[in-house]
Each structure stands twice: as structure tokens, then as C-alpha cells.
N, C-alpha and C. Protein backbone atom coordinates (compact mmCIF):
# COMPACT_ATOMS: atom_id res chain seq x y z
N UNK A 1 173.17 109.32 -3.50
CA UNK A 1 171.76 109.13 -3.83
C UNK A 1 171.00 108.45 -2.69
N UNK A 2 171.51 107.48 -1.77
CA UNK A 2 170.99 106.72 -0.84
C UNK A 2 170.37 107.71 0.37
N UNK A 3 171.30 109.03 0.84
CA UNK A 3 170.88 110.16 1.45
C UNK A 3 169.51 110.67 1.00
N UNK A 4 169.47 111.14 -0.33
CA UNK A 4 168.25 111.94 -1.05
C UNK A 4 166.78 110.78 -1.56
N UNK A 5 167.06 109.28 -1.38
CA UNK A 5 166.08 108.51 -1.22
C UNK A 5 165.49 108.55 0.26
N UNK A 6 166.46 108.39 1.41
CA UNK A 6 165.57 108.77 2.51
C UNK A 6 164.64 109.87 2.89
N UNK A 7 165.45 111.06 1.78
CA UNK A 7 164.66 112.39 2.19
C UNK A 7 163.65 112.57 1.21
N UNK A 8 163.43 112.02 0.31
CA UNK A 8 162.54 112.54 -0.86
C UNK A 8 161.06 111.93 -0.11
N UNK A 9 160.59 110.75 0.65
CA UNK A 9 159.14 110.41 1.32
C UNK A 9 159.12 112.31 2.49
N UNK A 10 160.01 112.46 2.86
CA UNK A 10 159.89 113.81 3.77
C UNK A 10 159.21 114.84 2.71
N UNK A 11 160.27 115.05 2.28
CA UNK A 11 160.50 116.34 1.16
C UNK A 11 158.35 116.50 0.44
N UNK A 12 158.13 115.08 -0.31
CA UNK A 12 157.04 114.70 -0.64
C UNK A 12 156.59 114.96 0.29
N UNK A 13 156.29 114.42 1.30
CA UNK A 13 155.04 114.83 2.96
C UNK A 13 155.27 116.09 3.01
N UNK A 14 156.20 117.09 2.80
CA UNK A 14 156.00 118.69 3.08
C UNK A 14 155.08 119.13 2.10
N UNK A 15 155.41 118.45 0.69
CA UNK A 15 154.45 118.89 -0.70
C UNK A 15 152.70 118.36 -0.47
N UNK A 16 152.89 117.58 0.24
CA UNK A 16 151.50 117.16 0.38
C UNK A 16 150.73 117.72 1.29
N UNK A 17 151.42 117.78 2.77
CA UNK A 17 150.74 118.57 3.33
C UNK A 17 150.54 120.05 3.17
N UNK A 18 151.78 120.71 2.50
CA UNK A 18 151.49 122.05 2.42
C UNK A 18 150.01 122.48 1.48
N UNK A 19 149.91 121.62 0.34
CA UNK A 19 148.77 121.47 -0.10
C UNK A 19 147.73 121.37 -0.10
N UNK A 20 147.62 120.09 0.57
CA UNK A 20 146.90 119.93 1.77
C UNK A 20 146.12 120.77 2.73
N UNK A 21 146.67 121.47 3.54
CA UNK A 21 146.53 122.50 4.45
C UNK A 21 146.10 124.12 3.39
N UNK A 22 146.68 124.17 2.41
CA UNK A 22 146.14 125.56 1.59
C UNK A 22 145.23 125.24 0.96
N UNK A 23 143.98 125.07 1.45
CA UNK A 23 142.88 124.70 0.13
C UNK A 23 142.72 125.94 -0.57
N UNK A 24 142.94 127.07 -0.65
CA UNK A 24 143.21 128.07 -2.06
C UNK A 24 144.52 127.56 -2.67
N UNK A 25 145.46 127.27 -2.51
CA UNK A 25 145.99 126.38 -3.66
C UNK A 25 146.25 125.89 -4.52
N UNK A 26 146.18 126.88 -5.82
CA UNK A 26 146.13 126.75 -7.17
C UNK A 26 144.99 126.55 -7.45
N UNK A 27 143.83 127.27 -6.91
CA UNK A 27 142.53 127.09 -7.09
C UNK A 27 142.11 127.74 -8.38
N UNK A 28 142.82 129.16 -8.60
CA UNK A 28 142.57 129.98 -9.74
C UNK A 28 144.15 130.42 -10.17
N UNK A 29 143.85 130.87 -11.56
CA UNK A 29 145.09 131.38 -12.33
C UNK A 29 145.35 132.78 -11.76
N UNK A 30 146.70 132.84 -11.16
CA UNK A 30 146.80 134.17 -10.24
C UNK A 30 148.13 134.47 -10.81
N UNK A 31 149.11 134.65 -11.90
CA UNK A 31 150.08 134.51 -12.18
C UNK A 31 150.76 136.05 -11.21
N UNK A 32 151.66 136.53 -10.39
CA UNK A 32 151.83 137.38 -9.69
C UNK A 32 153.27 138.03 -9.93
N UNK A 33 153.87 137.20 -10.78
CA UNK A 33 155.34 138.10 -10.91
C UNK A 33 155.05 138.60 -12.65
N UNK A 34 156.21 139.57 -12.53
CA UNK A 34 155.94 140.58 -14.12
C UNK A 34 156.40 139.15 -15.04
N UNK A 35 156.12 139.15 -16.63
CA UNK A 35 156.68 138.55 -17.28
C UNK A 35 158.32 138.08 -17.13
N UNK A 36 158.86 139.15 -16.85
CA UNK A 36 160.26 138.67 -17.02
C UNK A 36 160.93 138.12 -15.58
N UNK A 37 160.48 138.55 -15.13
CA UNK A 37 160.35 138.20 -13.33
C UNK A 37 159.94 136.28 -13.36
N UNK A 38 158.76 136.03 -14.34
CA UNK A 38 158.26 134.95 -14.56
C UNK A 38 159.05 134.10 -15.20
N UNK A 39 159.52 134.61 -16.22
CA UNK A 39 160.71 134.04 -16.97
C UNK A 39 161.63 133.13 -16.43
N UNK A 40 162.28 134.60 -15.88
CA UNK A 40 163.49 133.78 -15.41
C UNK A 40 163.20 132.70 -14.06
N UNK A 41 162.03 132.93 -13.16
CA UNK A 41 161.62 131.83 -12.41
C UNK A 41 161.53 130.83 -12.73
N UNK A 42 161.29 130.59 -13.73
CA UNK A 42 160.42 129.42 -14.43
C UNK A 42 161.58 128.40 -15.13
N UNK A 43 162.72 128.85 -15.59
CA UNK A 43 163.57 128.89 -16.07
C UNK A 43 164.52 127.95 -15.20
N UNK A 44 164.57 128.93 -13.55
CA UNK A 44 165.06 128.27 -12.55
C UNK A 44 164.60 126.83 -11.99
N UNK A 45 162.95 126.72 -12.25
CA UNK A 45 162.57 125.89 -12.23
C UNK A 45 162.80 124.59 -12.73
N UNK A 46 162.85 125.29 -14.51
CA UNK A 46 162.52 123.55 -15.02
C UNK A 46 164.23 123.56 -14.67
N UNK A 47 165.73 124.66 -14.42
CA UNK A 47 166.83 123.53 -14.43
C UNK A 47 167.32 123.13 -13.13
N UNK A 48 166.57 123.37 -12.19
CA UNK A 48 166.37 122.75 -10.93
C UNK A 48 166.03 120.99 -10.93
N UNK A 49 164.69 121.45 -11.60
CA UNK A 49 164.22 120.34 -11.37
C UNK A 49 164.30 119.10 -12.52
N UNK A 50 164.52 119.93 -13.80
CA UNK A 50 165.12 118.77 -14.39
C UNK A 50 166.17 118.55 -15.05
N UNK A 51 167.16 118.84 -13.93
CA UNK A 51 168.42 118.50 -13.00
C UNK A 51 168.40 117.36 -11.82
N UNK A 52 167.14 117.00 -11.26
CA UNK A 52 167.09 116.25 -10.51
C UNK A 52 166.41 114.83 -10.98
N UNK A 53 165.38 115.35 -12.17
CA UNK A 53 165.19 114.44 -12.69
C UNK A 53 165.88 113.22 -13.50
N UNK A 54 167.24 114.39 -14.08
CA UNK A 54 168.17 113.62 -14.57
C UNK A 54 169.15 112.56 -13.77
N UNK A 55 169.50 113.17 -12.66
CA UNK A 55 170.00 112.22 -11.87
C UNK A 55 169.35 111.35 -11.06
N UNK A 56 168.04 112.19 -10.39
CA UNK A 56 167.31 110.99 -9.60
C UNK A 56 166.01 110.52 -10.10
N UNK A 57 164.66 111.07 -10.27
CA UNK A 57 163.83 110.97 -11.33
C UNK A 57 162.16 110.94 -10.11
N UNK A 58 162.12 110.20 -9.30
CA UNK A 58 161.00 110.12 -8.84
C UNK A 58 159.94 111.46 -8.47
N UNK A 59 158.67 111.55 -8.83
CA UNK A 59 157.94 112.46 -8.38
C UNK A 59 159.14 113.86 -9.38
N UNK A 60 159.29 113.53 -10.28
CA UNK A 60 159.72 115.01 -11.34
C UNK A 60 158.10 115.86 -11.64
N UNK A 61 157.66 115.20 -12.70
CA UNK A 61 156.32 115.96 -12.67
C UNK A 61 155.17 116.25 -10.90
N UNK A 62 155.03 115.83 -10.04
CA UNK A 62 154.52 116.55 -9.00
C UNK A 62 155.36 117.48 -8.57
N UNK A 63 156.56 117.93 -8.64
CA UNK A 63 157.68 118.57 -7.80
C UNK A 63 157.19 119.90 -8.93
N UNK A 64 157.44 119.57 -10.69
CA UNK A 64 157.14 120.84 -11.40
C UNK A 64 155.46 121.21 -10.98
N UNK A 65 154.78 120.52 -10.80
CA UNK A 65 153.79 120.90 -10.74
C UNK A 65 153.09 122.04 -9.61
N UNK A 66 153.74 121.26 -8.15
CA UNK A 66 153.86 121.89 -7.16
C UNK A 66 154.50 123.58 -7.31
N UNK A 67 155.73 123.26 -7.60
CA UNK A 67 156.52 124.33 -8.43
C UNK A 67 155.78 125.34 -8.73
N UNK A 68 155.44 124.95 -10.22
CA UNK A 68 154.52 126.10 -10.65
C UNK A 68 153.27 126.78 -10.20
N UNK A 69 152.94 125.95 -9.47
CA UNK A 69 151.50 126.59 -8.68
C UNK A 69 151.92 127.54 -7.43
N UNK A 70 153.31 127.08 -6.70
CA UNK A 70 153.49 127.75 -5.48
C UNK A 70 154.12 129.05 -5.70
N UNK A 71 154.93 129.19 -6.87
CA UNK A 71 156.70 130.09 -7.12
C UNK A 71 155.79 130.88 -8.06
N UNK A 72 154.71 130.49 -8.96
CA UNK A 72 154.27 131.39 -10.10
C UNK A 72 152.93 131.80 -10.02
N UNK A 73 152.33 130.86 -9.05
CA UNK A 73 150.78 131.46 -8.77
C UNK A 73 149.87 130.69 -9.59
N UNK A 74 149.77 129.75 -10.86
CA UNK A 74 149.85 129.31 -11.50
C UNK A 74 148.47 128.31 -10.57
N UNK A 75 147.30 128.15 -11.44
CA UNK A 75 146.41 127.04 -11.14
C UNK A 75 146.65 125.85 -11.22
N UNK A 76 146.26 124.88 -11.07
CA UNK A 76 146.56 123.50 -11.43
C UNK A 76 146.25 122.64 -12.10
N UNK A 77 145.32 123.13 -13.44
CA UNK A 77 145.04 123.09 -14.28
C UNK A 77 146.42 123.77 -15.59
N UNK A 78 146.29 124.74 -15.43
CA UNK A 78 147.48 125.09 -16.12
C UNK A 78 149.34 124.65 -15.88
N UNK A 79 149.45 124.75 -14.30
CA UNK A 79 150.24 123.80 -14.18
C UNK A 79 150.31 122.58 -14.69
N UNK A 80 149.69 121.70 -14.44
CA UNK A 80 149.70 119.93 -14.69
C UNK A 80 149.89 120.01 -15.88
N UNK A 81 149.32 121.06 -16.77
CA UNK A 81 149.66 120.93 -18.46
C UNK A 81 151.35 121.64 -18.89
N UNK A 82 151.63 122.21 -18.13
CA UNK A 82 152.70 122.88 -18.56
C UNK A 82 153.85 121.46 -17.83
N UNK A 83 153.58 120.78 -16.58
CA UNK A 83 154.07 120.20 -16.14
C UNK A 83 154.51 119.12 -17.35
N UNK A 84 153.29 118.92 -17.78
CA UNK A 84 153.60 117.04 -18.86
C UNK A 84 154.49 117.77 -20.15
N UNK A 85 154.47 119.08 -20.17
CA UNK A 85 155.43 118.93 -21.53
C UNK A 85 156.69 119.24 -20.96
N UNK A 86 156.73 119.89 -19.55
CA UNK A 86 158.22 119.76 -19.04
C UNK A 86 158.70 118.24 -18.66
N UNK A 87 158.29 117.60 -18.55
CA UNK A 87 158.32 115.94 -18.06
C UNK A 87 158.39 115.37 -19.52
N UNK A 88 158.07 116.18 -20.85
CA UNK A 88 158.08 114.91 -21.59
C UNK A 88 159.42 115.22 -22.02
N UNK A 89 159.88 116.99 -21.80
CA UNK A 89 160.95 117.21 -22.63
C UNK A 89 162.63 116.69 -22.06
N UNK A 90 162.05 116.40 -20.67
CA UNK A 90 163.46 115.69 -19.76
C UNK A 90 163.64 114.26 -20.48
N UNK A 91 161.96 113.72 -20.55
CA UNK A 91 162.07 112.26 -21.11
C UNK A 91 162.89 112.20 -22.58
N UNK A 92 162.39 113.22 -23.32
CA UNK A 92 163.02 112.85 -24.70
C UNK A 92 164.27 113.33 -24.75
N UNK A 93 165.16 114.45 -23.75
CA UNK A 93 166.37 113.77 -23.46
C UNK A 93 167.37 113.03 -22.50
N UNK A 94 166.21 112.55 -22.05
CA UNK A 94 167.55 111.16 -21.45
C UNK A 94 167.29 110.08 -22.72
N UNK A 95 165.77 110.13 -23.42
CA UNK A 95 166.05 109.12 -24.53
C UNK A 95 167.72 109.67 -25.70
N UNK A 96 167.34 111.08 -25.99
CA UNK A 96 168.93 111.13 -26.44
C UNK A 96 170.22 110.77 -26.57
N UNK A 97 170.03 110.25 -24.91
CA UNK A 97 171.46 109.60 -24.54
C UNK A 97 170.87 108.18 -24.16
N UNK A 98 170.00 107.87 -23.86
CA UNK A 98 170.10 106.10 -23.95
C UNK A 98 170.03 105.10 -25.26
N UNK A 99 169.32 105.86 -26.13
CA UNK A 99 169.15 105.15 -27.63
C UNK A 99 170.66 104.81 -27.95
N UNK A 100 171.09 106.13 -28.02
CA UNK A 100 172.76 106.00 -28.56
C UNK A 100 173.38 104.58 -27.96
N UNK A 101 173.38 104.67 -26.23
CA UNK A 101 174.17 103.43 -25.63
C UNK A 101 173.53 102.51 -25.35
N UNK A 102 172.21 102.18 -26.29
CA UNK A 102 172.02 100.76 -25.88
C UNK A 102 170.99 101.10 -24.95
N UNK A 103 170.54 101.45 -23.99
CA UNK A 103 170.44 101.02 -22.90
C UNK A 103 168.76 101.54 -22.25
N UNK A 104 167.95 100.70 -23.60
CA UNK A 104 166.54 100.89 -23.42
C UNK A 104 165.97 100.11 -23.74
N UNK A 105 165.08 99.14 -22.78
CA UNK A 105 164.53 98.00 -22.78
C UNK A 105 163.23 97.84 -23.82
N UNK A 106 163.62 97.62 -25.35
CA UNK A 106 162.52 98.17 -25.79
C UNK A 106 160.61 97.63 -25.36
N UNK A 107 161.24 95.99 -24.81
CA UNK A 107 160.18 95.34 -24.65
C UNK A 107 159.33 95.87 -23.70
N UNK A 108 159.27 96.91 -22.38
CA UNK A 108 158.67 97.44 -21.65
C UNK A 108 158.74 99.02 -22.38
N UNK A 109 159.75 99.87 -22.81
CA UNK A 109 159.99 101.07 -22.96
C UNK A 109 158.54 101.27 -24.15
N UNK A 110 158.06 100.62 -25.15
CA UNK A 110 156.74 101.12 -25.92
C UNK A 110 155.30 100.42 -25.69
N UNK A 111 155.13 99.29 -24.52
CA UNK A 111 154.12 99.39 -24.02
C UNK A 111 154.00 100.49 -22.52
N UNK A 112 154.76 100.89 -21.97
CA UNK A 112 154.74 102.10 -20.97
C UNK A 112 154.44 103.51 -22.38
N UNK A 113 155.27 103.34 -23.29
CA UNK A 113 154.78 104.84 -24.15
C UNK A 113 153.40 104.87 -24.26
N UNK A 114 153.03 103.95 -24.62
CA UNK A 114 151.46 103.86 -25.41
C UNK A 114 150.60 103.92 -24.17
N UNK A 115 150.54 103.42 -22.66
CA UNK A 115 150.28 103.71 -21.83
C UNK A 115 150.08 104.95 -21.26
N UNK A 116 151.39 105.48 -20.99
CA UNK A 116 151.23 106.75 -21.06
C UNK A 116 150.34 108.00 -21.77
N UNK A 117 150.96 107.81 -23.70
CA UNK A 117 149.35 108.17 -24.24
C UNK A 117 148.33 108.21 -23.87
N UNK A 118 147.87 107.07 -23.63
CA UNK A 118 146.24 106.81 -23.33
C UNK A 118 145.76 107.45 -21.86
N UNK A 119 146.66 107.29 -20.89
CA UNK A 119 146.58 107.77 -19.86
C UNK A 119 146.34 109.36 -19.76
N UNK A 120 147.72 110.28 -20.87
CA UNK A 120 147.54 111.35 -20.89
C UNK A 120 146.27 112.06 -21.53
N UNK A 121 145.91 111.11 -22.76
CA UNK A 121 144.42 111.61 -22.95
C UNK A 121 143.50 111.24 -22.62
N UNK A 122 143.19 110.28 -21.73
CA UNK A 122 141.84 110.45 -20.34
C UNK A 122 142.33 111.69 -19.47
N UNK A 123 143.10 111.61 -19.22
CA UNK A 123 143.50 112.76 -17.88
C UNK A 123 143.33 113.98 -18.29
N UNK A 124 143.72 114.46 -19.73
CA UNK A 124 143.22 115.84 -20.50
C UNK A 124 142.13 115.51 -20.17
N UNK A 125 141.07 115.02 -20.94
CA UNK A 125 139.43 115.21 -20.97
C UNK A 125 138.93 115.43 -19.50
N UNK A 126 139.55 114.68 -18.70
CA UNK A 126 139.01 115.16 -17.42
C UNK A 126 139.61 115.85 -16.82
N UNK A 127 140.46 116.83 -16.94
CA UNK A 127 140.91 117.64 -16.32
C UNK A 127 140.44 119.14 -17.34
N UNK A 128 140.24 119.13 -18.47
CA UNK A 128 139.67 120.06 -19.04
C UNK A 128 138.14 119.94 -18.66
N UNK A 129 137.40 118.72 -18.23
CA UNK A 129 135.97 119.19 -17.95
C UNK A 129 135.95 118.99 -16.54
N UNK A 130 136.57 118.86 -15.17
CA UNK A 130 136.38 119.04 -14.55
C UNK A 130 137.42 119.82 -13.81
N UNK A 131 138.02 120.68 -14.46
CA UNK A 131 138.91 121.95 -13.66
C UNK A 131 139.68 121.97 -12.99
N UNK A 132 140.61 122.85 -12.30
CA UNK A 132 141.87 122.60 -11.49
C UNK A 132 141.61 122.37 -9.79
N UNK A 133 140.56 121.94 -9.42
CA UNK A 133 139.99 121.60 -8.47
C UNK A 133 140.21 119.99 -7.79
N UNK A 134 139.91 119.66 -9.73
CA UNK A 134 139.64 117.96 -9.78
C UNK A 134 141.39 117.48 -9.91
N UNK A 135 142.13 118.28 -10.51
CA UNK A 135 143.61 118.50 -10.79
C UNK A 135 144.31 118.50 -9.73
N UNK A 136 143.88 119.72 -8.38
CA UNK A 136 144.36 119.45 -7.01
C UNK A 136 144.20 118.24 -6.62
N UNK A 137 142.70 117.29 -6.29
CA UNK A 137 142.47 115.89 -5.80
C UNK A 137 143.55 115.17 -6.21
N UNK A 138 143.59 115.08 -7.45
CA UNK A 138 144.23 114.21 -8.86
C UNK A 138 145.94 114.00 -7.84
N UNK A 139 146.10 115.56 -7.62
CA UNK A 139 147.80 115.58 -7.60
C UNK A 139 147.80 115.26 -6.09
N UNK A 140 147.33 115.27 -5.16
CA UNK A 140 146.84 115.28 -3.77
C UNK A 140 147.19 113.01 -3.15
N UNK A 141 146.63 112.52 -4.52
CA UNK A 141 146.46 111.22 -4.16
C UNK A 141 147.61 110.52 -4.66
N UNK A 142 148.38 111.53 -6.02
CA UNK A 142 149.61 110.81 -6.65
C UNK A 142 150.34 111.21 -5.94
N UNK A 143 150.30 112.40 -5.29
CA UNK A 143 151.72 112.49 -4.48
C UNK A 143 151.49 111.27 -2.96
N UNK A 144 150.83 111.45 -2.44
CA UNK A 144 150.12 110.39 -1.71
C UNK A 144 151.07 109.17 -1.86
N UNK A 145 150.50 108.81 -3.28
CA UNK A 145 151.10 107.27 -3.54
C UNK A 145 152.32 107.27 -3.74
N UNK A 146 153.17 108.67 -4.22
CA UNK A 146 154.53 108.49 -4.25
C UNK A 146 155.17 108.30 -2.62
N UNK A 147 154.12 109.15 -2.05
CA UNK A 147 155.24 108.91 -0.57
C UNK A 147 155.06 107.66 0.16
N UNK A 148 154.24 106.62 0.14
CA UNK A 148 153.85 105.21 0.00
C UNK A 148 155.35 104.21 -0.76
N UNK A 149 155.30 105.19 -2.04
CA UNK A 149 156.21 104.28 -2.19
C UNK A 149 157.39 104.69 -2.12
N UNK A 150 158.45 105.68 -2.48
CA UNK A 150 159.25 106.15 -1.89
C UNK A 150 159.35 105.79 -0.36
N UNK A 151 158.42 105.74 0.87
CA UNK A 151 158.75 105.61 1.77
C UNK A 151 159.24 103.89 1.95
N UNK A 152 158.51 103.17 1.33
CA UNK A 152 158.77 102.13 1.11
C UNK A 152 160.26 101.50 0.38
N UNK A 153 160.72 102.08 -0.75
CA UNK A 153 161.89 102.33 -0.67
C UNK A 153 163.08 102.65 0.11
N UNK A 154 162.62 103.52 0.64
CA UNK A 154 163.64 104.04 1.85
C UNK A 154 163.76 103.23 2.92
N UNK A 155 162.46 102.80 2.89
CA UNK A 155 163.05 101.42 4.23
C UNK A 155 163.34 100.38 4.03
N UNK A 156 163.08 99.63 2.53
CA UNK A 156 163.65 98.77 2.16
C UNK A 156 165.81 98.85 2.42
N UNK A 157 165.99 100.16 1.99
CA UNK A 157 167.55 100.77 2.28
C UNK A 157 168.25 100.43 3.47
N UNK A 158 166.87 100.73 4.52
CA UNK A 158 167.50 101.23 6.24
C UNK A 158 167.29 99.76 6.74
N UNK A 159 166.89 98.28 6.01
CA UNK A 159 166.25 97.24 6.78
C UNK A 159 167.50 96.87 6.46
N UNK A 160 167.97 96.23 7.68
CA UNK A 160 169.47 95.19 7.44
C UNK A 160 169.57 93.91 6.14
């Protein structure tokens, strides 16, 4: 894991800039492969990625998000929404397996839920009234801050 913490601030800076640099970019809903073609992409997707989430976790939802906009054509509006229910469904199972062993802090684990809530429904309202435009910015500044901190991580690792 100490390998894939150094690389994930990279990995992130490719997602950002590639973004970055394509301002058509999930600008509109362009879905481009046949249904079943889509399928099974998509498929590959979420057990790619939440496969990685399970073991490593940072930047899961920007990675699906990215994902779906680049591999499916997919706006970013419709992405980011398809993204939070793939992100919630990794969450509710690793809760599967942590409830069982103990090993969930409840005193932070339901003020972060309720957080989250509230967070997710400001972010609907404004992302349903201001479009997958405002959705690109949105994902543009979180990935941003992930590679801030991830990078920060990583050198916390490499500092003697």
C-alpha cells in the first residue's frame, strides 16, 4: 500500500489535468457504446474500482466519476449521480463487515453520516440547477484537494 500512496497524488494529477485540458469533458450526455457494450463496461468499472476502494479508499467516488464520463461518455451530471450510489453501495458493504467485528467508531461514524446527508442534498439542488458544467468545477477543485492531500501524505511517508 505504501507504493500506491505515493502514486495515487500522480495518478490524481493525470485525472485532473486530463480534465482539465478537455473542456468538452462530460459537458453533454454522449453515451457511445451499445447497451451491452455499456454493461459490461460499467460493470468493469464499479469492480475495478470498488476493489480499490475496498482495500485502499481515497478519491473512490472522483476515480468512478472520472470513469464514467471518460470509458462511457457519460456527462457529469449524470455521472456524479450514478457515482454517489456506487460510493454508497461500497460504503454499506464494508459497513457489512465492520458492524459484525466491532470495528466502527460510532462516536464520529453518525455525525460524518448525517453530514454527509446534508451535504449530499445541497450538492443535488445545485447540481440539478446548475448542470454538469457546475459538476465539472465541483469535481475539478475536489480532486484538486485530494491531490493536496494525498500528496501530503505521501510525503509525510518519504520524510525520515
Amino acid at each position: 500500500a505504501g507504493h500506491f500512496r505515493l502514486a495515487l497524488p500522480l495518478l490524481l494529477s493525470a485525472v485532473w489535468a486530463y480534465t482539465l485540458w478537455r473542456k468538452d469533458l462530460g459537458r453533454t450526455h454522449a453515451p457511445h457504446l451499445s447497451p451491452r457494450a455499456e454493461a459490461w463496461t460499467a460493470t468493469g468499472i464499479g469492480a475495478l474500482i470498488g476493489f480499490y476502494d475496498g482495500v485502499f479508499g481515497p478519491g473512490t467516488g472522483s476515480f468512478f466519476v472520472f470513469a464514467l464520463v471518460r470509458l462511457l461518455g457519460w456527462d457529469f451530471l449524470n455521472a456524479s449521480a450514478a457515482a454517489k450510489r456506487l460510493n454508497f453501495a461500497t460504503n454499506v458493504a464494508a459497513l457489512a463487515w465492520f458492524i459484525p467485528a466491532g470495528h466502527v467508531v460510532w462516536a464520529l461514524a453518525l455525525p460524518m453520516a448525517a453530514a454527509n446527508v446534508l451535504g449530499s442534498s445541497v450538492g443535488t439542488r445545485l447540481a440539478l440547477r446548475h448542470g454538469a458544467g457546475f459538476v465539472r468545477g465541483v469535481f475539478l477543485m475536489v480532486v484538486g484537494a485530494l491531490i493536496v492531500k494525498t500528496g501530503h501524505d505521501a510525503w509525510r511517508l518519504l520524510a525520515p
